[in-house]
C-alpha atoms as a PDB file:
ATOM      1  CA  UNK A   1     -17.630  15.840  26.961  1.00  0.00           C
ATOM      2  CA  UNK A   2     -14.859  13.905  25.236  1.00  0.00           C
ATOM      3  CA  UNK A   3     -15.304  10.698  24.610  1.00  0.00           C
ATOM      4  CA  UNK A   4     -12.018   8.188  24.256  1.00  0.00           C
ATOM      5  CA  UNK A   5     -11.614   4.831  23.499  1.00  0.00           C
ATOM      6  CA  UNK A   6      -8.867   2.458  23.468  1.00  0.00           C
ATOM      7  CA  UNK A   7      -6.310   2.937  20.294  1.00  0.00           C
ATOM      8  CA  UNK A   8      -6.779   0.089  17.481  1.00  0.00           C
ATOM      9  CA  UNK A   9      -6.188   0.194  13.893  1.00  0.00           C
ATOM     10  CA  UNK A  10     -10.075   0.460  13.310  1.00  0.00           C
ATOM     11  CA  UNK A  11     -10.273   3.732  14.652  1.00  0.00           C
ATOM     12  CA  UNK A  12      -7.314   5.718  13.480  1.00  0.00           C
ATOM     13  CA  UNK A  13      -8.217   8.637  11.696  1.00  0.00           C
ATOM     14  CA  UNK A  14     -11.614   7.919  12.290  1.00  0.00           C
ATOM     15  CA  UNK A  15     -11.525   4.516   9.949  1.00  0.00           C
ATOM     16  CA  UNK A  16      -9.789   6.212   7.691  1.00  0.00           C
ATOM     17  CA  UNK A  17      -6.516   3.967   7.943  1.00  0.00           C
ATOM     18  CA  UNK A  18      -8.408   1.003   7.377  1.00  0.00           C
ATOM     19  CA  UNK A  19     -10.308   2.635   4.597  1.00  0.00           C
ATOM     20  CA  UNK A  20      -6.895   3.789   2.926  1.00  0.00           C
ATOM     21  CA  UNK A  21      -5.499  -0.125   3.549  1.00  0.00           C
ATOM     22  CA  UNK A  22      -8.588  -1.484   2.004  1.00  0.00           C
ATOM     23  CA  UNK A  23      -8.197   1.002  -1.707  1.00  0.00           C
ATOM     24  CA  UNK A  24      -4.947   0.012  -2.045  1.00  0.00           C
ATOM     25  CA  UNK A  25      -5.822  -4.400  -1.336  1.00  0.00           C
ATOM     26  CA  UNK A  26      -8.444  -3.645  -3.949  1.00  0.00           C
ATOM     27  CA  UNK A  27      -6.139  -2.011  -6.570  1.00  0.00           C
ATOM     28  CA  UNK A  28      -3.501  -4.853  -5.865  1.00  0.00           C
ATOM     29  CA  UNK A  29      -6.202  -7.360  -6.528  1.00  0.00           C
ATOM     30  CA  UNK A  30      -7.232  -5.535  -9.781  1.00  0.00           C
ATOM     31  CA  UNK A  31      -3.765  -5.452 -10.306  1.00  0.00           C
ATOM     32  CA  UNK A  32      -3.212  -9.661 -10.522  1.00  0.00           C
ATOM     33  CA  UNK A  33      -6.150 -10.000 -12.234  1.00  0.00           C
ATOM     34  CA  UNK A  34      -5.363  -7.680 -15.185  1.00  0.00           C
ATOM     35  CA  UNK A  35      -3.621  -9.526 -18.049  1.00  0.00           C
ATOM     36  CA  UNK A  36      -1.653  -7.168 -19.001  1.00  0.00           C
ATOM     37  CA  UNK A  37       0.770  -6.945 -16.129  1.00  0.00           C
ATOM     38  CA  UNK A  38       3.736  -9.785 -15.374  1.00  0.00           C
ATOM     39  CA  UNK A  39       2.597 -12.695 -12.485  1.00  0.00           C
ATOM     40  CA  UNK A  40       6.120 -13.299 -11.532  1.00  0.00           C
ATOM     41  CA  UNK A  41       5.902  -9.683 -10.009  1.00  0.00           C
ATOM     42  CA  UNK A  42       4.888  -9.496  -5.949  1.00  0.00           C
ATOM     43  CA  UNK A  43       2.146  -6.502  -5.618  1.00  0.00           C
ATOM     44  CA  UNK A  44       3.540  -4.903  -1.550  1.00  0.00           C
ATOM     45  CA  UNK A  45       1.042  -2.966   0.385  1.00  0.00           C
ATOM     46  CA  UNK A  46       2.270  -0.792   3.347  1.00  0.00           C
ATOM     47  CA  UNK A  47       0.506   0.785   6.098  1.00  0.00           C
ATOM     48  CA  UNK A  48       2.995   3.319   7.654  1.00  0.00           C
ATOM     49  CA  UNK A  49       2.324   4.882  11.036  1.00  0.00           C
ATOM     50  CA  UNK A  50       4.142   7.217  12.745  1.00  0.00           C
ATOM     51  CA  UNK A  51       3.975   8.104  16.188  1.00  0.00           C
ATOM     52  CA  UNK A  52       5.446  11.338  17.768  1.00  0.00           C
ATOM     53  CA  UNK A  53       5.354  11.773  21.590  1.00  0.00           C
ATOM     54  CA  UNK A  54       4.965  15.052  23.199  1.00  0.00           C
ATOM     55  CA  UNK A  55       8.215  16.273  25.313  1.00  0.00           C
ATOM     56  CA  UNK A  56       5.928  15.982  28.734  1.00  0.00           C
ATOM     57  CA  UNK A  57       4.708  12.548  26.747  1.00  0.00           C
ATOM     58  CA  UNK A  58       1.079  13.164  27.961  1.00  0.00           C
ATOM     59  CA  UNK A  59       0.188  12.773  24.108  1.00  0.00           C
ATOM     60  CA  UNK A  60       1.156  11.818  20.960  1.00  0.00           C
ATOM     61  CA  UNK A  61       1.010  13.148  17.423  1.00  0.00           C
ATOM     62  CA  UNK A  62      -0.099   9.718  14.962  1.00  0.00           C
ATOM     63  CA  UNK A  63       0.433   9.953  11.617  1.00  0.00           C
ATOM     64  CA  UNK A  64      -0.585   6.962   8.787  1.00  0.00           C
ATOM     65  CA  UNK A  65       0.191   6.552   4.936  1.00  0.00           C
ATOM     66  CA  UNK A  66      -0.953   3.493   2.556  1.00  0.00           C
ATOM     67  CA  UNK A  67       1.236   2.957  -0.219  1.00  0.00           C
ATOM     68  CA  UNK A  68       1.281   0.111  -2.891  1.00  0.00           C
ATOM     69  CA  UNK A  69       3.648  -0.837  -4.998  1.00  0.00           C
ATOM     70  CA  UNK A  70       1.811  -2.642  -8.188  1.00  0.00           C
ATOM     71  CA  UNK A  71       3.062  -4.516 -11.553  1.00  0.00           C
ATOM     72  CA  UNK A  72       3.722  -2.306 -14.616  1.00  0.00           C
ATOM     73  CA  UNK A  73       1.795  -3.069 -17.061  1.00  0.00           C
ATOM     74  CA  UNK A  74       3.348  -5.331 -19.475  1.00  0.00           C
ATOM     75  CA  UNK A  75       5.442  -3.958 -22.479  1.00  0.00           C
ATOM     76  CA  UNK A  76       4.046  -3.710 -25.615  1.00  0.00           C
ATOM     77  CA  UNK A  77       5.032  -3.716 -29.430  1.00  0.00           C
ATOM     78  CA  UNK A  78       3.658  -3.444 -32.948  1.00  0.00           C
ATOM     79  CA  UNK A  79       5.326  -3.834 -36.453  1.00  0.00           C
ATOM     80  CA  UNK A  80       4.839  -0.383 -38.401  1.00  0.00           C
ATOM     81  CA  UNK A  81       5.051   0.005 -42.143  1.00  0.00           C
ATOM     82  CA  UNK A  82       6.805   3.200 -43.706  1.00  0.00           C
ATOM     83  CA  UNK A  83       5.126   4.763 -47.144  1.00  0.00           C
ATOM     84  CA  UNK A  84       4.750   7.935 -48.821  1.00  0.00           C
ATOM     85  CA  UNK A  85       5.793   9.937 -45.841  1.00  0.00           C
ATOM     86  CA  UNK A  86       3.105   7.883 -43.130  1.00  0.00           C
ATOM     87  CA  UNK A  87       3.349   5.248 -41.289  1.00  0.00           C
ATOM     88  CA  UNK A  88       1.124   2.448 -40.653  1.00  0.00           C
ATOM     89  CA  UNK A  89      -0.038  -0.445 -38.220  1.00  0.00           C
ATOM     90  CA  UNK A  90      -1.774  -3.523 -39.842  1.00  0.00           C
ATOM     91  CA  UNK A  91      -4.968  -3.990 -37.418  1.00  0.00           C
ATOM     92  CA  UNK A  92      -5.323  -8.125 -36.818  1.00  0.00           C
ATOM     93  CA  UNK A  93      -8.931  -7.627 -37.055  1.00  0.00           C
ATOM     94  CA  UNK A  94      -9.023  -5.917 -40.284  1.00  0.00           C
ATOM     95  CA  UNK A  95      -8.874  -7.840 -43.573  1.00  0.00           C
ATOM     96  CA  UNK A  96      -5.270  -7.903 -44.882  1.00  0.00           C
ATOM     97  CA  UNK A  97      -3.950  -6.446 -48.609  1.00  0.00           C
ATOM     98  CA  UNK A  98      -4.388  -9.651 -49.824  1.00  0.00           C
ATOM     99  CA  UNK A  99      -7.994 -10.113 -49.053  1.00  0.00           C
ATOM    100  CA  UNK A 100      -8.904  -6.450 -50.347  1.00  0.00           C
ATOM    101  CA  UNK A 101     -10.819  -6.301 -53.209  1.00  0.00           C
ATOM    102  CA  UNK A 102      -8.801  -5.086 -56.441  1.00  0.00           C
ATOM    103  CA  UNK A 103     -10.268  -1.100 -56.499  1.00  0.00           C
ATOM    104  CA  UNK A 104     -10.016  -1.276 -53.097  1.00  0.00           C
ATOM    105  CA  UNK A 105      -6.160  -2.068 -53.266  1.00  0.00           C
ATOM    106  CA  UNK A 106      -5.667   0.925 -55.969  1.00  0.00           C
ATOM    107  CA  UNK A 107      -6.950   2.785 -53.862  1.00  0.00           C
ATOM    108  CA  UNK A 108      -4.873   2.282 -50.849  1.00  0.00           C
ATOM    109  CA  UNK A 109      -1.783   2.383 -53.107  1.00  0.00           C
ATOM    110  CA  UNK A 110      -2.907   5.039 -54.665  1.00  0.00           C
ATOM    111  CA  UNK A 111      -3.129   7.545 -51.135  1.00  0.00           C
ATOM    112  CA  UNK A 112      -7.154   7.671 -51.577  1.00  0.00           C
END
């Protein structure tokens, strides 16, 4: 024996609108919080449903979608240096040229 109840959002697709609703608010809220990504930019969740009668309109075909549409992250840059054919990126957390000791500065110079 069938069993029906009345139609509500809770029950489409046997929870799994609401489920699909509920990813996409988390990733929108993971979304804000990460610093990477502009504030000034609105994070839009949609819940699309679709409904399709029948010609005799006894029934309906019901179709749902959750989409988000999230910040990019933010752009990002770096200031390369060009020698010898490589290139390289100056880490902020390692000591600079300056602070090398003097071998260790051959060295670098050097290729080694």
């Amino acid at each position: 024996m069938n069993n029906f109840s009345e139609m509500s959002l809770n029950i489409l697709g046997s929870g799994k609108a609401v489920e699909q609703f509920d990813y996409q608010l988390k990733k929108a809220v993971e979304n804000c919080l990460d610093p990477n990504t502009d504030t000034d930019f609105n994070r839009v969740i949609q819940l699309k449903v679709t409904i399709k009668p029948s010609p005799d309109r006894k029934d309906a075909a019901l179709f749902f979608q959750t989409t988000a549409k999230l910040a990019p992250d933010s752009a990002g840059g770096d200031h390369i240096f060009l020698s010898k054919g490589k290139a390289y990126v100056q880490d902020m957390e390692q000591m600079t040229f300056e602070e090398m000791e003097e071998e260790q500065r051959i060295a670098l110079l050097k290729g080694e």
